[in-house]
PDB file of N, CA and C in Angstrom:
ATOM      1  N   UNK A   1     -30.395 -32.550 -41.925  1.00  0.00           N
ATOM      2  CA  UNK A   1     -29.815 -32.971 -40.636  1.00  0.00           C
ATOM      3  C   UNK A   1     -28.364 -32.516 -40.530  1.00  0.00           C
ATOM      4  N   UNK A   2     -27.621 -32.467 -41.604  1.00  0.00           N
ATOM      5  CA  UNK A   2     -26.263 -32.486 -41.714  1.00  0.00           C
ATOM      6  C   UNK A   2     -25.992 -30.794 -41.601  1.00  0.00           C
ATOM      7  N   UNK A   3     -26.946 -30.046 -42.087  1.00  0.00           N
ATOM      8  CA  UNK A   3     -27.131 -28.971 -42.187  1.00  0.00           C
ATOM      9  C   UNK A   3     -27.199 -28.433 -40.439  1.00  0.00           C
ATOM     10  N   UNK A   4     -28.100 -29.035 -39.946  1.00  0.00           N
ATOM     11  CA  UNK A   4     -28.272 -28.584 -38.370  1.00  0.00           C
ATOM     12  C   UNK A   4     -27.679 -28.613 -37.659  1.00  0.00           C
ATOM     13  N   UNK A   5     -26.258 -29.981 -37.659  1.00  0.00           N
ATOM     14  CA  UNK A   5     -25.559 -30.522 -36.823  1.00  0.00           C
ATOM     15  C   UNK A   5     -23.940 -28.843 -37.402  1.00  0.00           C
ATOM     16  N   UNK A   6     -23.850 -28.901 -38.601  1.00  0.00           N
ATOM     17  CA  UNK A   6     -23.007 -27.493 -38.835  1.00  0.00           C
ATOM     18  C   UNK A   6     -22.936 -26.618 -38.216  1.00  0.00           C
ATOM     19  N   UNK A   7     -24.140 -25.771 -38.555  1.00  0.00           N
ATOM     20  CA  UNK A   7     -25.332 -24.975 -37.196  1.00  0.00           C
ATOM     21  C   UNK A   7     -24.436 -25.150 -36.176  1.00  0.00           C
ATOM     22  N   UNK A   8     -25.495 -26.273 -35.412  1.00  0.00           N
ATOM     23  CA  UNK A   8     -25.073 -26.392 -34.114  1.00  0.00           C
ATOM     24  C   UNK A   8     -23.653 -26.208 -33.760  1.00  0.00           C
ATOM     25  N   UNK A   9     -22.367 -26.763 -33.976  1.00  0.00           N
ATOM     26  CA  UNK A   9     -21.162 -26.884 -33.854  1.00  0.00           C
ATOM     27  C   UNK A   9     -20.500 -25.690 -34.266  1.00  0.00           C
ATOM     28  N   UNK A  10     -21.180 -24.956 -34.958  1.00  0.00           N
ATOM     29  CA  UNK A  10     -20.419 -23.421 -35.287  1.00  0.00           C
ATOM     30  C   UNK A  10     -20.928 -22.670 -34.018  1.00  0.00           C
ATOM     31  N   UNK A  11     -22.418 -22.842 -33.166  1.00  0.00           N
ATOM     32  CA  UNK A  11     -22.712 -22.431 -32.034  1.00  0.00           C
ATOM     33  C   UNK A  11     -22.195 -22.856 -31.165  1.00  0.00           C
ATOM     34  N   UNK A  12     -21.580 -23.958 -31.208  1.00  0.00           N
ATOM     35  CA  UNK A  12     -20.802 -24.726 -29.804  1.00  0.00           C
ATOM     36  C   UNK A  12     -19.352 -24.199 -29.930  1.00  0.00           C
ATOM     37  N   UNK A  13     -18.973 -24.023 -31.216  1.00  0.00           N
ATOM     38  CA  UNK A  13     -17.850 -23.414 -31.223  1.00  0.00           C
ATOM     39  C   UNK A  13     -17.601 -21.560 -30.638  1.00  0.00           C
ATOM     40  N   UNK A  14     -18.537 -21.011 -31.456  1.00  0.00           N
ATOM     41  CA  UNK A  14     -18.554 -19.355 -30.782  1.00  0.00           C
ATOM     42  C   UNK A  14     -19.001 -19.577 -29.567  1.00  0.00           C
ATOM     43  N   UNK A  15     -19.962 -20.294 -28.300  1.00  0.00           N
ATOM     44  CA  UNK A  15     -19.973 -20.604 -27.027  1.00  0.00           C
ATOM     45  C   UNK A  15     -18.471 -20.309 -26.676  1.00  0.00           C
ATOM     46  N   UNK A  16     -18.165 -21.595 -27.137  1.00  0.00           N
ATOM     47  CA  UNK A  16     -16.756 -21.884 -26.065  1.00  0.00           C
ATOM     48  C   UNK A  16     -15.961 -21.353 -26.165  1.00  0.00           C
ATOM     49  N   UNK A  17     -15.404 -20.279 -27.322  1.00  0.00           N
ATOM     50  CA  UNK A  17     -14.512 -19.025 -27.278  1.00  0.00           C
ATOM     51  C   UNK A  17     -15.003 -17.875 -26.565  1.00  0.00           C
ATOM     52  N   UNK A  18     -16.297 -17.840 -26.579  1.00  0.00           N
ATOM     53  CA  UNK A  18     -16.733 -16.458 -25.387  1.00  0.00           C
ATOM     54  C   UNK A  18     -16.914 -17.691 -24.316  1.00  0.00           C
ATOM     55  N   UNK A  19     -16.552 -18.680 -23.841  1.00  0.00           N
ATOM     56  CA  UNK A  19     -16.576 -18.713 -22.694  1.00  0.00           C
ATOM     57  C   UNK A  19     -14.988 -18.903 -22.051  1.00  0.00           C
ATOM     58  N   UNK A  20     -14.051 -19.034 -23.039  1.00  0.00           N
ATOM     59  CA  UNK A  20     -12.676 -18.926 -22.992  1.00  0.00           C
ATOM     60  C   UNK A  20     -12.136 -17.601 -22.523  1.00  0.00           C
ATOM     61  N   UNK A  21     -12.843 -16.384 -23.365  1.00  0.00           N
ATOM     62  CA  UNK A  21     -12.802 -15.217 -23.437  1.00  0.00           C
ATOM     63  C   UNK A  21     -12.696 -14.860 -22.323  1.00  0.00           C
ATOM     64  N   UNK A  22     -14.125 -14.982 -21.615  1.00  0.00           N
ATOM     65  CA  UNK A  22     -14.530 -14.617 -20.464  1.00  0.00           C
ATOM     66  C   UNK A  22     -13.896 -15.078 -19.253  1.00  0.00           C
ATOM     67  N   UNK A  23     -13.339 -16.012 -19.229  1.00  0.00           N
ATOM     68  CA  UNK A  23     -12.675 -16.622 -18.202  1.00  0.00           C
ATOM     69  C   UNK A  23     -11.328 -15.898 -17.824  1.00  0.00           C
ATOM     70  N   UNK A  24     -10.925 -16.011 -19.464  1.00  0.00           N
ATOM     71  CA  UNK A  24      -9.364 -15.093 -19.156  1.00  0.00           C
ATOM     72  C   UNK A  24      -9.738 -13.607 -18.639  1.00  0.00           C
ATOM     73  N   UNK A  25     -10.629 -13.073 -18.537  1.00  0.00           N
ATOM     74  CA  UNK A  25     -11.062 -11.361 -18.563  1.00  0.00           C
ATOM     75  C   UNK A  25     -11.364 -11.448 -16.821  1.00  0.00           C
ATOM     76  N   UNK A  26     -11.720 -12.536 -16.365  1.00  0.00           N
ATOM     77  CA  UNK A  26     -11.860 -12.996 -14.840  1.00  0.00           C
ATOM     78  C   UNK A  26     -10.772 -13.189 -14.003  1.00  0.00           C
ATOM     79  N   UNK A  27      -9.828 -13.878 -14.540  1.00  0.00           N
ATOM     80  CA  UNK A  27      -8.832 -14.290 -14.371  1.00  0.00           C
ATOM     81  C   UNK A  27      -7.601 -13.524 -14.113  1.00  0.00           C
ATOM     82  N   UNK A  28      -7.490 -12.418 -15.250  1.00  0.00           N
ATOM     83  CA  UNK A  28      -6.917 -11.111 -15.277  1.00  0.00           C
ATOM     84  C   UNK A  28      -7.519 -10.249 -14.327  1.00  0.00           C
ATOM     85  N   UNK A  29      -8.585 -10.045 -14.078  1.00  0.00           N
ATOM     86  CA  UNK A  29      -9.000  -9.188 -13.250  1.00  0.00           C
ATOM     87  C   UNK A  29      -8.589  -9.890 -11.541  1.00  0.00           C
ATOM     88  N   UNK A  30      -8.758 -11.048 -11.545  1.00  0.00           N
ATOM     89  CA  UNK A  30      -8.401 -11.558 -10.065  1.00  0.00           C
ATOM     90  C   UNK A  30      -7.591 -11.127 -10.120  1.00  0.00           C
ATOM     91  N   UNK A  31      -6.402 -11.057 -10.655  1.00  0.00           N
ATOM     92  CA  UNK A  31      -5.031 -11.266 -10.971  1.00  0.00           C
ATOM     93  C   UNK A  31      -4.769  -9.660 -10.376  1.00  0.00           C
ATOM     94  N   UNK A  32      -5.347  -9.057 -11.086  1.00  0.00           N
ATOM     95  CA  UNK A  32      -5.100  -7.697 -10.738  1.00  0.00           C
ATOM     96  C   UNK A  32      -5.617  -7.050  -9.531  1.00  0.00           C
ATOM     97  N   UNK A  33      -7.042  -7.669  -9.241  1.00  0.00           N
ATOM     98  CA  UNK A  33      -7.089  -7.593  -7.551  1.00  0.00           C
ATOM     99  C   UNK A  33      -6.091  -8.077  -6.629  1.00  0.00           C
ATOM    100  N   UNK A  34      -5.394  -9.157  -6.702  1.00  0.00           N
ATOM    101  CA  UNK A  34      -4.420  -9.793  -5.809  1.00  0.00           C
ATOM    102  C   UNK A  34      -3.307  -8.937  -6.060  1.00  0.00           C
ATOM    103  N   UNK A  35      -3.000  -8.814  -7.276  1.00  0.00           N
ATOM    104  CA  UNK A  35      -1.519  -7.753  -7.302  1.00  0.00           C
ATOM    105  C   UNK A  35      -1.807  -6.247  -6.058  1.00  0.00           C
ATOM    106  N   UNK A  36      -2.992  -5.569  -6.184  1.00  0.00           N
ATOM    107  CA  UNK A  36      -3.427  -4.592  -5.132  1.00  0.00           C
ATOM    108  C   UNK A  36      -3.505  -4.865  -4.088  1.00  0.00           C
ATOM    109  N   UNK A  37      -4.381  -6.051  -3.581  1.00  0.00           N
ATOM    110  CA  UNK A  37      -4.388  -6.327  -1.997  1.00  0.00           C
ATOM    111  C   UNK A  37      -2.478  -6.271  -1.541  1.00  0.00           C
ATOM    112  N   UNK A  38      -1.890  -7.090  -2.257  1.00  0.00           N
ATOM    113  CA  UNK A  38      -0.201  -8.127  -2.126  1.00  0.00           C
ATOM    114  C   UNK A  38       0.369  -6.392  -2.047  1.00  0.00           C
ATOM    115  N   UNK A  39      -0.118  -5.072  -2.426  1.00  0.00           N
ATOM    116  CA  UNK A  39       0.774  -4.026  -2.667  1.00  0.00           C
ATOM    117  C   UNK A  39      -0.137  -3.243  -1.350  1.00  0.00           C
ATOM    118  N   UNK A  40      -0.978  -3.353  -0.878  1.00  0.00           N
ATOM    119  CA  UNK A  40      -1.556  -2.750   0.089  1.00  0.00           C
ATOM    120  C   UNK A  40      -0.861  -3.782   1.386  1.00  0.00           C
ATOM    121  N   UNK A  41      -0.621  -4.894   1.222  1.00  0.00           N
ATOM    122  CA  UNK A  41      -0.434  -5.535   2.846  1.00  0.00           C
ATOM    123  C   UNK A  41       1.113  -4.986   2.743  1.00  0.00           C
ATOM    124  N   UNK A  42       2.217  -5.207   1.767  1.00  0.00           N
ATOM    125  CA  UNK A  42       3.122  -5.108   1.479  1.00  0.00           C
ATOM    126  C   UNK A  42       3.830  -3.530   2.471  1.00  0.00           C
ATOM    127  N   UNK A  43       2.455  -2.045   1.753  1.00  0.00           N
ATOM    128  CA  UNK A  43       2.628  -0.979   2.256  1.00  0.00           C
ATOM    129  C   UNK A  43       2.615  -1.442   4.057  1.00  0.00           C
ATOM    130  N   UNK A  44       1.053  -2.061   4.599  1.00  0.00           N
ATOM    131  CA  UNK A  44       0.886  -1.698   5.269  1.00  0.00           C
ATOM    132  C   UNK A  44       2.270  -2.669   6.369  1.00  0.00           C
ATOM    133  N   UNK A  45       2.896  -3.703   5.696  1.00  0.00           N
ATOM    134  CA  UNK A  45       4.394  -4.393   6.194  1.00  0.00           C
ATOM    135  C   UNK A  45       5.224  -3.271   6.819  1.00  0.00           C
ATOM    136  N   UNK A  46       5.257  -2.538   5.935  1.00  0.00           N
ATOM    137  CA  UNK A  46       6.209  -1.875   5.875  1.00  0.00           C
ATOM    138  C   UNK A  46       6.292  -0.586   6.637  1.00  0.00           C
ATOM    139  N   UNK A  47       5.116  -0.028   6.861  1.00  0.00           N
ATOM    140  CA  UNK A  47       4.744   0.766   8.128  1.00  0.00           C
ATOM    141  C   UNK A  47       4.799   0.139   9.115  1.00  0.00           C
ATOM    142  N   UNK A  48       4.533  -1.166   9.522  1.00  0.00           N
ATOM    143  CA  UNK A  48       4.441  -1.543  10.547  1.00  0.00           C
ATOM    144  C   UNK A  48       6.087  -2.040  11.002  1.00  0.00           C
ATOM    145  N   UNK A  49       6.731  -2.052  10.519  1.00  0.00           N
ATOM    146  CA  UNK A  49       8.111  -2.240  10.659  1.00  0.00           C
ATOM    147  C   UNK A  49       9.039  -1.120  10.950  1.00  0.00           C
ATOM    148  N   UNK A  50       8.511  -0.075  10.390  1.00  0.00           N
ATOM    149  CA  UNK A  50       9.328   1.107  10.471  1.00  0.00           C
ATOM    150  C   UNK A  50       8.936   2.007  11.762  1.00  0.00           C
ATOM    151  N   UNK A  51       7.441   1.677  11.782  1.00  0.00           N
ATOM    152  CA  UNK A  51       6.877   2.076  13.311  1.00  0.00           C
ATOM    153  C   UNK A  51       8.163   1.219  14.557  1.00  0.00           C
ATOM    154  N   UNK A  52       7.618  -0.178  14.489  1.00  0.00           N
ATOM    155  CA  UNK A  52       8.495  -0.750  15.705  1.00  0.00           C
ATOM    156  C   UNK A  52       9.826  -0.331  15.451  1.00  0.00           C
ATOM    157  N   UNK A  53      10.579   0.003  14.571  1.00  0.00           N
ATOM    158  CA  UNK A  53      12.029   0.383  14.636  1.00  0.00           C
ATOM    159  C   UNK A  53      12.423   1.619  15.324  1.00  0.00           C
ATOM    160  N   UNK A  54      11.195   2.345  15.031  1.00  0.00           N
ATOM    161  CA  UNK A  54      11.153   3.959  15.927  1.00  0.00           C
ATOM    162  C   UNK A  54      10.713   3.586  16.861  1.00  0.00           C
ATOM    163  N   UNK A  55       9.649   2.826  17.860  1.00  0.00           N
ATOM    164  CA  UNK A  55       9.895   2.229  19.082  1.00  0.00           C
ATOM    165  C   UNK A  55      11.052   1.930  19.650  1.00  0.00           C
ATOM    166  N   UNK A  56      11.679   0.823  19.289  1.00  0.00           N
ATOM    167  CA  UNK A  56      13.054   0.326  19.545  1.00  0.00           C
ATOM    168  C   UNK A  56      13.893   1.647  19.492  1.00  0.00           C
ATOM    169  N   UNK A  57      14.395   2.203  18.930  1.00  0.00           N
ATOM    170  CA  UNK A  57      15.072   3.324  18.808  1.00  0.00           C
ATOM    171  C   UNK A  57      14.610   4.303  20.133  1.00  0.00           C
ATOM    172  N   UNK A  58      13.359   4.853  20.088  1.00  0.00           N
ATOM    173  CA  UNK A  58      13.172   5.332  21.370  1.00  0.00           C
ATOM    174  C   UNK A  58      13.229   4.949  22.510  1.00  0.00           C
ATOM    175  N   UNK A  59      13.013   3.707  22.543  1.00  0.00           N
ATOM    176  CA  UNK A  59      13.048   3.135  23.827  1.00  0.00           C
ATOM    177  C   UNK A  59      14.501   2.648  24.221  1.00  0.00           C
ATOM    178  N   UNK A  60      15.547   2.892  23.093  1.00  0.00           N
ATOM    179  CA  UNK A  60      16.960   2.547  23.712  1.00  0.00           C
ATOM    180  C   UNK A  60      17.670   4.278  24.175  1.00  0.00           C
ATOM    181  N   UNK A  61      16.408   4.905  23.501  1.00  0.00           N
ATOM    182  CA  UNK A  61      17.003   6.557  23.510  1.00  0.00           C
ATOM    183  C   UNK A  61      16.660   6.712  25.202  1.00  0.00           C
TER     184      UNK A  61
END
């Protein structure tokens, strides 16, 4: 019995580090999707600002 319950708890233990594992590898990856979207809206900020400034500019021209 004492034998099984070892077993078991060395399996509950390698579980929950690959499920630790895995979480952080998810986590990082969100992470790194959001850093791309945050650098794509960021670009597309920033076109859109520089557009209306050349509006404004023309339209005082």
């Amino acid at each position: 019995y004492s034998l099984f319950a070892i077993r078991y708890s060395l399996f509950a233990i390698r579980y929950s580090l690959f499920a630790i594992r895995y979480s952080l590898a998810a986590t990082t990856m969100l992470s790194r999707l959001y850093v791309i979207i945050n650098s794509i809206n960021v670009f597309w900020c920033k076109k859109a600002i520089i557009v209306s400034l050349e509006l404004q500019l023309n339209s005082d021209i």
